[in-house]
PDB file of N, CA and C in Angstrom:
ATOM      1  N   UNK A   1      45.955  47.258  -1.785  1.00  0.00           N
ATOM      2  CA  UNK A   1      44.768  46.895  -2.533  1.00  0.00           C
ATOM      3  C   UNK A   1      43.651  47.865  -2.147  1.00  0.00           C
ATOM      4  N   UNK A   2      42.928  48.655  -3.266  1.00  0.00           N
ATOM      5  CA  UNK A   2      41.996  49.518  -2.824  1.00  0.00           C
ATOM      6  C   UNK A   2      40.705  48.240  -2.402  1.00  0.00           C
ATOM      7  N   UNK A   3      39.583  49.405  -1.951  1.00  0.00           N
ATOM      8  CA  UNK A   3      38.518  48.758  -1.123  1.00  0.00           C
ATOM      9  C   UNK A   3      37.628  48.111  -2.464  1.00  0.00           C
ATOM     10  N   UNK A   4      37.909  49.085  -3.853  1.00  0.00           N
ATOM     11  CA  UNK A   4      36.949  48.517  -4.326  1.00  0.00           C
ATOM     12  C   UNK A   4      37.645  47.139  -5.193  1.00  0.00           C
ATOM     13  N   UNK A   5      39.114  46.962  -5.301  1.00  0.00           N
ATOM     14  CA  UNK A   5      39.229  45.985  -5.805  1.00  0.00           C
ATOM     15  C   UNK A   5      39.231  44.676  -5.072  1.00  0.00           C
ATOM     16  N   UNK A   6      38.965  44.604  -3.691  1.00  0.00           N
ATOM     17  CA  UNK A   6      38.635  43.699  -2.453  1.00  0.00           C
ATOM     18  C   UNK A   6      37.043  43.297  -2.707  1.00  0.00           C
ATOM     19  N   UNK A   7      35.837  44.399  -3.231  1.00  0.00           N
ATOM     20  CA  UNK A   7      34.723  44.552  -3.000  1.00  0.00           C
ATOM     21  C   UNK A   7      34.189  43.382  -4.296  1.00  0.00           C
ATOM     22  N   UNK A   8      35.302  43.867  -5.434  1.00  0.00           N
ATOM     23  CA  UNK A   8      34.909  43.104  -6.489  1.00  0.00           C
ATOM     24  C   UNK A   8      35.346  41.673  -6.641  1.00  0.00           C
ATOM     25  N   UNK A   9      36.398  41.523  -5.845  1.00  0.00           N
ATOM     26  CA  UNK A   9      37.194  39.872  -5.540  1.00  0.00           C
ATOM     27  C   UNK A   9      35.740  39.126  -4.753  1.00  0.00           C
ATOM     28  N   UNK A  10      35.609  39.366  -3.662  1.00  0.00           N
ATOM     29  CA  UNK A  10      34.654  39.362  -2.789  1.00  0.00           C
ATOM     30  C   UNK A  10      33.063  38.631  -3.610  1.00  0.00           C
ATOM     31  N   UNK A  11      32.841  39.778  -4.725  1.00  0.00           N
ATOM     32  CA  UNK A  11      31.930  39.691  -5.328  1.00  0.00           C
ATOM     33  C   UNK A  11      31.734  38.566  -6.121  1.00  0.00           C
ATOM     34  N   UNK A  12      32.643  38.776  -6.969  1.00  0.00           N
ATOM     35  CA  UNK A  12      33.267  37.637  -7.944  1.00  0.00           C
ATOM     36  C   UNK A  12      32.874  35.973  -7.288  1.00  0.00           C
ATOM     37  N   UNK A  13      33.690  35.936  -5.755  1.00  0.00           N
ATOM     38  CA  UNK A  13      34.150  34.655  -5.515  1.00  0.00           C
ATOM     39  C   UNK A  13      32.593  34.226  -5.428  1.00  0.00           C
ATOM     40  N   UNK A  14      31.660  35.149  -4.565  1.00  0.00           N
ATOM     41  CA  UNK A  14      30.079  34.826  -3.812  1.00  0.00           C
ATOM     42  C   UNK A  14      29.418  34.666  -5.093  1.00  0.00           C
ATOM     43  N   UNK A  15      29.102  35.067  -6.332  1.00  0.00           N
ATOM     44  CA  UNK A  15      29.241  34.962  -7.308  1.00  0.00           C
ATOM     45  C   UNK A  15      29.113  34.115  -7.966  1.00  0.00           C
ATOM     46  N   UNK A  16      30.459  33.254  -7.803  1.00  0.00           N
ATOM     47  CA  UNK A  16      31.013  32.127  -8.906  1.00  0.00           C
ATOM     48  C   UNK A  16      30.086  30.811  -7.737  1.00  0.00           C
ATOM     49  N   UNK A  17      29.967  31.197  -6.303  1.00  0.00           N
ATOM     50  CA  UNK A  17      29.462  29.763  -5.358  1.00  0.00           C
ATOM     51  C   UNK A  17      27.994  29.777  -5.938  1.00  0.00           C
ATOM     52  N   UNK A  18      27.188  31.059  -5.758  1.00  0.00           N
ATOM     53  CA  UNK A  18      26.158  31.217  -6.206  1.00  0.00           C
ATOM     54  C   UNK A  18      25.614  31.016  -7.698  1.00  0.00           C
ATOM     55  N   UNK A  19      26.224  30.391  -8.467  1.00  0.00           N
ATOM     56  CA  UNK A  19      26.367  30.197  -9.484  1.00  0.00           C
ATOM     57  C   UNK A  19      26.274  28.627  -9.501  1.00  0.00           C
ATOM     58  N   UNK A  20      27.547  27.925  -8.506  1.00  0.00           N
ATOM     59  CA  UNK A  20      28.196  26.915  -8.467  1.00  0.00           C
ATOM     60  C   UNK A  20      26.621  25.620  -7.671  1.00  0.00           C
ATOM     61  N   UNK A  21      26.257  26.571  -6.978  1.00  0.00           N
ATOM     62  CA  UNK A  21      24.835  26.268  -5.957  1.00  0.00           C
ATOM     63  C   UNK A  21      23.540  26.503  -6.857  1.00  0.00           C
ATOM     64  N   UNK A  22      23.238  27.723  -8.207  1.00  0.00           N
ATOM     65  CA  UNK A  22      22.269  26.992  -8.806  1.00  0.00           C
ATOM     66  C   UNK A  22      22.716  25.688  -9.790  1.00  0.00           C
ATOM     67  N   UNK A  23      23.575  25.669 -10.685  1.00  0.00           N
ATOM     68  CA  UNK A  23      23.963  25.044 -11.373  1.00  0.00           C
ATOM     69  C   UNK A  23      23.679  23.191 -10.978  1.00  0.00           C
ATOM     70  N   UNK A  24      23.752  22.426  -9.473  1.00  0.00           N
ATOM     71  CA  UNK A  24      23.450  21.820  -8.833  1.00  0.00           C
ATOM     72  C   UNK A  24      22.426  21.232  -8.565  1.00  0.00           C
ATOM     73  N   UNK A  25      21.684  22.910  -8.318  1.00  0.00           N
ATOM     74  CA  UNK A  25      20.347  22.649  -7.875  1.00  0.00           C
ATOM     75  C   UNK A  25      19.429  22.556  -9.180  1.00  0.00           C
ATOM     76  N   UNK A  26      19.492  22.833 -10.181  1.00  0.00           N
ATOM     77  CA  UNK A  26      18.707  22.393 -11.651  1.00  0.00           C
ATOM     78  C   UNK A  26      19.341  21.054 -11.678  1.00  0.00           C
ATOM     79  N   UNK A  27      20.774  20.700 -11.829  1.00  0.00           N
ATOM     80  CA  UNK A  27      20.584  19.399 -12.261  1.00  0.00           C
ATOM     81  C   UNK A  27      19.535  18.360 -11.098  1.00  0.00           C
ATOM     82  N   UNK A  28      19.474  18.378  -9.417  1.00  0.00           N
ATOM     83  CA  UNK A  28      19.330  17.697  -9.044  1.00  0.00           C
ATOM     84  C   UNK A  28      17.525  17.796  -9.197  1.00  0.00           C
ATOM     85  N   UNK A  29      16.941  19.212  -9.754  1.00  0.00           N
ATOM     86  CA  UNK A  29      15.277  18.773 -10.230  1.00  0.00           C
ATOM     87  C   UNK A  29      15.578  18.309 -11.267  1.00  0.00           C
ATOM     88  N   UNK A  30      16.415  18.312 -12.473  1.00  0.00           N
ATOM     89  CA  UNK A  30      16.215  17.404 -13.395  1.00  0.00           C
ATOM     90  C   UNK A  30      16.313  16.178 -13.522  1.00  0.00           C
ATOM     91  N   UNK A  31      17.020  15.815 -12.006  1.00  0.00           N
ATOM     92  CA  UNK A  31      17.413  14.183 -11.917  1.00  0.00           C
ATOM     93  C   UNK A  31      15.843  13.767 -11.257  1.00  0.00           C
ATOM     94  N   UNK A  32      15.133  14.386 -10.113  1.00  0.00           N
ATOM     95  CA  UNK A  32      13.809  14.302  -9.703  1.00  0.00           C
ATOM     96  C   UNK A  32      12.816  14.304 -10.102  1.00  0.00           C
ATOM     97  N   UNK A  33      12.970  15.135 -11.854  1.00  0.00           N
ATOM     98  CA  UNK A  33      11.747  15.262 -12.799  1.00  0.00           C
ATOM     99  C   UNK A  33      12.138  13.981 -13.238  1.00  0.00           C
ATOM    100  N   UNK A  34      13.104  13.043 -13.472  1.00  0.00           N
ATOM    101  CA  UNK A  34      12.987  11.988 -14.081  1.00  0.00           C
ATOM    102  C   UNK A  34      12.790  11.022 -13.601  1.00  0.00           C
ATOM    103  N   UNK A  35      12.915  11.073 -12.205  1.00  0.00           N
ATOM    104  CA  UNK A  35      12.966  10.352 -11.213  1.00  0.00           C
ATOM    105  C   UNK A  35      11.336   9.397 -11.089  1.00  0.00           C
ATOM    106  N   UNK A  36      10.489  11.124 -10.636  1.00  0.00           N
ATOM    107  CA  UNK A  36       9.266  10.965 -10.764  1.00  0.00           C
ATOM    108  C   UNK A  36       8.816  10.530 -11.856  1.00  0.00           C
ATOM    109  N   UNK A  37       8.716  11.034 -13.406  1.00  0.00           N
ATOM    110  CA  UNK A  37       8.074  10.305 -14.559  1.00  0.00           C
ATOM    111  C   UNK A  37       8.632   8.862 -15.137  1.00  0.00           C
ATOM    112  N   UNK A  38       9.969   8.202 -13.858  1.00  0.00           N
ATOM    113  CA  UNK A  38      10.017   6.578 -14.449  1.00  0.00           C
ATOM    114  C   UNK A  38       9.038   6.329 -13.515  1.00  0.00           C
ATOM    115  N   UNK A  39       8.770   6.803 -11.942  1.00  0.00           N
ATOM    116  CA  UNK A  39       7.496   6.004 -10.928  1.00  0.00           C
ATOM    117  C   UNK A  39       6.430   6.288 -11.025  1.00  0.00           C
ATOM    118  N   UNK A  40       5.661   7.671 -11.797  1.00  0.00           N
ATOM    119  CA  UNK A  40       4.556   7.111 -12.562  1.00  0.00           C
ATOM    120  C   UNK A  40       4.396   6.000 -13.978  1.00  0.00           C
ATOM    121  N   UNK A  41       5.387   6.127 -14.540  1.00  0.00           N
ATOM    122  CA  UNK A  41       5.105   4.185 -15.100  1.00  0.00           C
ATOM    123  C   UNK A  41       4.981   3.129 -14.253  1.00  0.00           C
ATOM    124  N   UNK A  42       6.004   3.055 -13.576  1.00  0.00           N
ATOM    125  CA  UNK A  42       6.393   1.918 -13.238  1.00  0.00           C
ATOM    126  C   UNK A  42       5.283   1.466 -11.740  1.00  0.00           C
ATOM    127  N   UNK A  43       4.469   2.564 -11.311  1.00  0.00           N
ATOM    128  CA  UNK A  43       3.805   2.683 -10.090  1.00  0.00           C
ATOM    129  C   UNK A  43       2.988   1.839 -10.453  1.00  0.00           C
ATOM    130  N   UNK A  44       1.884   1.928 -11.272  1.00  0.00           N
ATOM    131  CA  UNK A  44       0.326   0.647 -11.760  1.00  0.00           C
ATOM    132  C   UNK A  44       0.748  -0.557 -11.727  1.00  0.00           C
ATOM    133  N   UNK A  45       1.767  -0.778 -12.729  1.00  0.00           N
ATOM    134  CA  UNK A  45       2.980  -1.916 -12.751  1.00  0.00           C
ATOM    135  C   UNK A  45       2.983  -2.688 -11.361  1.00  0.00           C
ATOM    136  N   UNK A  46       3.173  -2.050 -10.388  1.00  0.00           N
ATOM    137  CA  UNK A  46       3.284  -2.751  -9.564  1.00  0.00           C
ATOM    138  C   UNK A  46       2.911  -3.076  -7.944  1.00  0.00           C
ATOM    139  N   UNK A  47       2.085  -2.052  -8.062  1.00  0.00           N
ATOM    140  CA  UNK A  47       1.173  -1.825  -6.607  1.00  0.00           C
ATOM    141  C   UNK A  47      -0.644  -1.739  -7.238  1.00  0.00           C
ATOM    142  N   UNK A  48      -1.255  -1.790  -6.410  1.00  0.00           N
ATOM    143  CA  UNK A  48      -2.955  -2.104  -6.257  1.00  0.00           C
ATOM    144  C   UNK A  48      -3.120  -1.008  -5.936  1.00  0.00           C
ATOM    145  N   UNK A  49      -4.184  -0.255  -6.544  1.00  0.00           N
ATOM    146  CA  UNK A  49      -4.883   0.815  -5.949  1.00  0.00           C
ATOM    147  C   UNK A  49      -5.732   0.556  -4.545  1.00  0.00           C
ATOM    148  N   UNK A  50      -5.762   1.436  -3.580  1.00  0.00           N
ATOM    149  CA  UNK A  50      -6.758   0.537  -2.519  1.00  0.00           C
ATOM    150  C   UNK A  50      -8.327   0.825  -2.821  1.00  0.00           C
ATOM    151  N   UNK A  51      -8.913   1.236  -4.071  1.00  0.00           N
ATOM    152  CA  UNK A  51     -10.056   0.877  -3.954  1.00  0.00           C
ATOM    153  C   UNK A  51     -10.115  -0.546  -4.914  1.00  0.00           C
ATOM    154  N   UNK A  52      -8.972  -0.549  -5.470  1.00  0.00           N
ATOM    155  CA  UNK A  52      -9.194  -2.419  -6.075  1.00  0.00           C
ATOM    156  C   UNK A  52      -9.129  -3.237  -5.303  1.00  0.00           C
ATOM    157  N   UNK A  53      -8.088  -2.921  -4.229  1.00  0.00           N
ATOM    158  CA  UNK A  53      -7.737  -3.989  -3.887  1.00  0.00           C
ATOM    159  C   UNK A  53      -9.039  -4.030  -2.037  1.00  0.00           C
ATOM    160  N   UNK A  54      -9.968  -2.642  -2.032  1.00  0.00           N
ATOM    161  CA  UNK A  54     -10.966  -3.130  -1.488  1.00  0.00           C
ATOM    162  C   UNK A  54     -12.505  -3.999  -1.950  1.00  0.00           C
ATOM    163  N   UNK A  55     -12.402  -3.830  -3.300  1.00  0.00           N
ATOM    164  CA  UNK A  55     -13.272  -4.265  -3.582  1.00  0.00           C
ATOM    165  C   UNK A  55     -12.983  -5.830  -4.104  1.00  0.00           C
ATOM    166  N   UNK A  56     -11.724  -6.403  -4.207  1.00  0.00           N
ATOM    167  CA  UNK A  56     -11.280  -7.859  -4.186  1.00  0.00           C
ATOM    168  C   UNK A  56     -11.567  -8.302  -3.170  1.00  0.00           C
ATOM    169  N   UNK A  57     -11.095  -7.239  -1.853  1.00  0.00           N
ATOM    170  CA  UNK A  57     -11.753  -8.287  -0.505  1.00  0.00           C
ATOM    171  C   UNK A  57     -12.940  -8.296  -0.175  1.00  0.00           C
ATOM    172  N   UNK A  58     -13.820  -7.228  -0.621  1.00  0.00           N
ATOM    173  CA  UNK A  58     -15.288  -7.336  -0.026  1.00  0.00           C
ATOM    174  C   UNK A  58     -15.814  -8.752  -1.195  1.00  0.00           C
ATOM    175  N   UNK A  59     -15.328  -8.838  -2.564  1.00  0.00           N
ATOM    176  CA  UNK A  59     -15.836 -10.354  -3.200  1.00  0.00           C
ATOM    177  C   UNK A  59     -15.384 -11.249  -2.469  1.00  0.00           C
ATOM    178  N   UNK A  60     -14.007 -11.348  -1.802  1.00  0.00           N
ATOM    179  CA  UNK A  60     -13.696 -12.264  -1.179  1.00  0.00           C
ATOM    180  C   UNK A  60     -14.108 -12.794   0.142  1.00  0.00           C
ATOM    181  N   UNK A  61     -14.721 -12.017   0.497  1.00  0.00           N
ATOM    182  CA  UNK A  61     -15.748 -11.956   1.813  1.00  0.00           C
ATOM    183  C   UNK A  61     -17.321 -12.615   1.390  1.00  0.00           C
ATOM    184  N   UNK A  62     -17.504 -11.590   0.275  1.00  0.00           N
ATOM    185  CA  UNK A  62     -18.764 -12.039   0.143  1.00  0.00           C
ATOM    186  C   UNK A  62     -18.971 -13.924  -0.019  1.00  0.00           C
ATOM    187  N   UNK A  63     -17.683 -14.273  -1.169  1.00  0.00           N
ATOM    188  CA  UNK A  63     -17.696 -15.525  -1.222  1.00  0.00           C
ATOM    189  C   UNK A  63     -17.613 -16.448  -0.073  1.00  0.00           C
ATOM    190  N   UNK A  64     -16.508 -16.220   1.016  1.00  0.00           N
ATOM    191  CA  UNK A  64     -17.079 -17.035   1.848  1.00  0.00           C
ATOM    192  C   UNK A  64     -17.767 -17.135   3.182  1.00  0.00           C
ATOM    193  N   UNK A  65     -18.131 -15.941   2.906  1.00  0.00           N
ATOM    194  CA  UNK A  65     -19.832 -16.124   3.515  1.00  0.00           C
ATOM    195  C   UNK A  65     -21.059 -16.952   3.550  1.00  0.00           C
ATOM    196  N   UNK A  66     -20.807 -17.203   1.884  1.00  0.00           N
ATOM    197  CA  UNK A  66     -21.742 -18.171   0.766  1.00  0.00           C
ATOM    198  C   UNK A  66     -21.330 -19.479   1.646  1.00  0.00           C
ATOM    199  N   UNK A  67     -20.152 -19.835   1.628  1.00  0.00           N
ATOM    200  CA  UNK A  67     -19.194 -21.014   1.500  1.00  0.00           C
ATOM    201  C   UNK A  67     -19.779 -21.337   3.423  1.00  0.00           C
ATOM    202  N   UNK A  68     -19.645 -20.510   4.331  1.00  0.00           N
ATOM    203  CA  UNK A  68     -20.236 -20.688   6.068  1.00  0.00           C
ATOM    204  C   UNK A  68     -21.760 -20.889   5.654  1.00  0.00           C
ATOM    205  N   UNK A  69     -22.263 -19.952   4.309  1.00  0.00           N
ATOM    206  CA  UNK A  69     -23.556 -20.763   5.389  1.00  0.00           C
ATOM    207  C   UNK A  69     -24.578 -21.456   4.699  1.00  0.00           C
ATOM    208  N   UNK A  70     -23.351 -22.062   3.412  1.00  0.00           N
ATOM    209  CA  UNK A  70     -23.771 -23.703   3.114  1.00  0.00           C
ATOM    210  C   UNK A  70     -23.457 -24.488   3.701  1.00  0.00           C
ATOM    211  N   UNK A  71     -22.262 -24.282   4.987  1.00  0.00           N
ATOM    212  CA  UNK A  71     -21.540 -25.339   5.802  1.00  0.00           C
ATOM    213  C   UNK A  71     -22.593 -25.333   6.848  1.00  0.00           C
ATOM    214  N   UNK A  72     -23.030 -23.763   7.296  1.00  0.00           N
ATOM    215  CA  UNK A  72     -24.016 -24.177   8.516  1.00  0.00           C
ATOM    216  C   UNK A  72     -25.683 -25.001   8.096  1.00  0.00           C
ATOM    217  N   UNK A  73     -25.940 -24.375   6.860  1.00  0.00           N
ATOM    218  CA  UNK A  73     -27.332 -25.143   6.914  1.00  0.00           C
ATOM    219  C   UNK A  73     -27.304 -26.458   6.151  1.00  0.00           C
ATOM    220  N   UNK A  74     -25.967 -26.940   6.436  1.00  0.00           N
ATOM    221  CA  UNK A  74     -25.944 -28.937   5.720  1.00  0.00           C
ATOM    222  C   UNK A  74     -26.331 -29.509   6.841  1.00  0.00           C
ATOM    223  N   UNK A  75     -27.472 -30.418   6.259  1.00  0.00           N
ATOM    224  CA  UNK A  75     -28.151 -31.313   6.776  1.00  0.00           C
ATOM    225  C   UNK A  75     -27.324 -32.673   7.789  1.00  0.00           C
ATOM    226  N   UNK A  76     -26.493 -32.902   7.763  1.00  0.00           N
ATOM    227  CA  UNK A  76     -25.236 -33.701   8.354  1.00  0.00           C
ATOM    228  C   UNK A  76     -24.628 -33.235   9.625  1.00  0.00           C
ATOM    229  N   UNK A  77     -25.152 -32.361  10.186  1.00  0.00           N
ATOM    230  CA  UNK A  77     -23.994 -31.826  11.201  1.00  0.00           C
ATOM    231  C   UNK A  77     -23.589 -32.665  12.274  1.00  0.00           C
TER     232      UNK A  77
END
């Protein structure tokens, strides 16, 4: 077997892997591009942003605040 028909086997095989290795690697961003655009739907759906869900607790604070210190200034204690 000459050198160059070794050079081109060689070539061929690195080739066909390198081939075999992008071919893979597109499908697995195309499985990740889809991946990602079902969890931006599905993300609002189902988690709280934390500035909502800070400003639910500062009302919820504020309210019973209200609620201590109608309890502290009742005339009954």
């Amino acid at each position: 077997m000459e050198t160059q028909q070794l050079l081109n086997i060689i070539l061929s095989v690195a080739m066909a892997v390198i081939g075999w290795l992008a071919r893979e690697l597109w499908a697995a961003v195309k499985d990740l591009k889809s991946d990602l655009s079902k969890l931006r739907e599905d993300l609002p759906k189902e988690y709280v942003s934390k500035d909502d869900y800070r400003q639910d607790i500062r009302e919820l604070k504020d309210i019973m605040n209200k609620v201590f210190d109608r309890l502290e200034n009742k005339q009954d204690k």
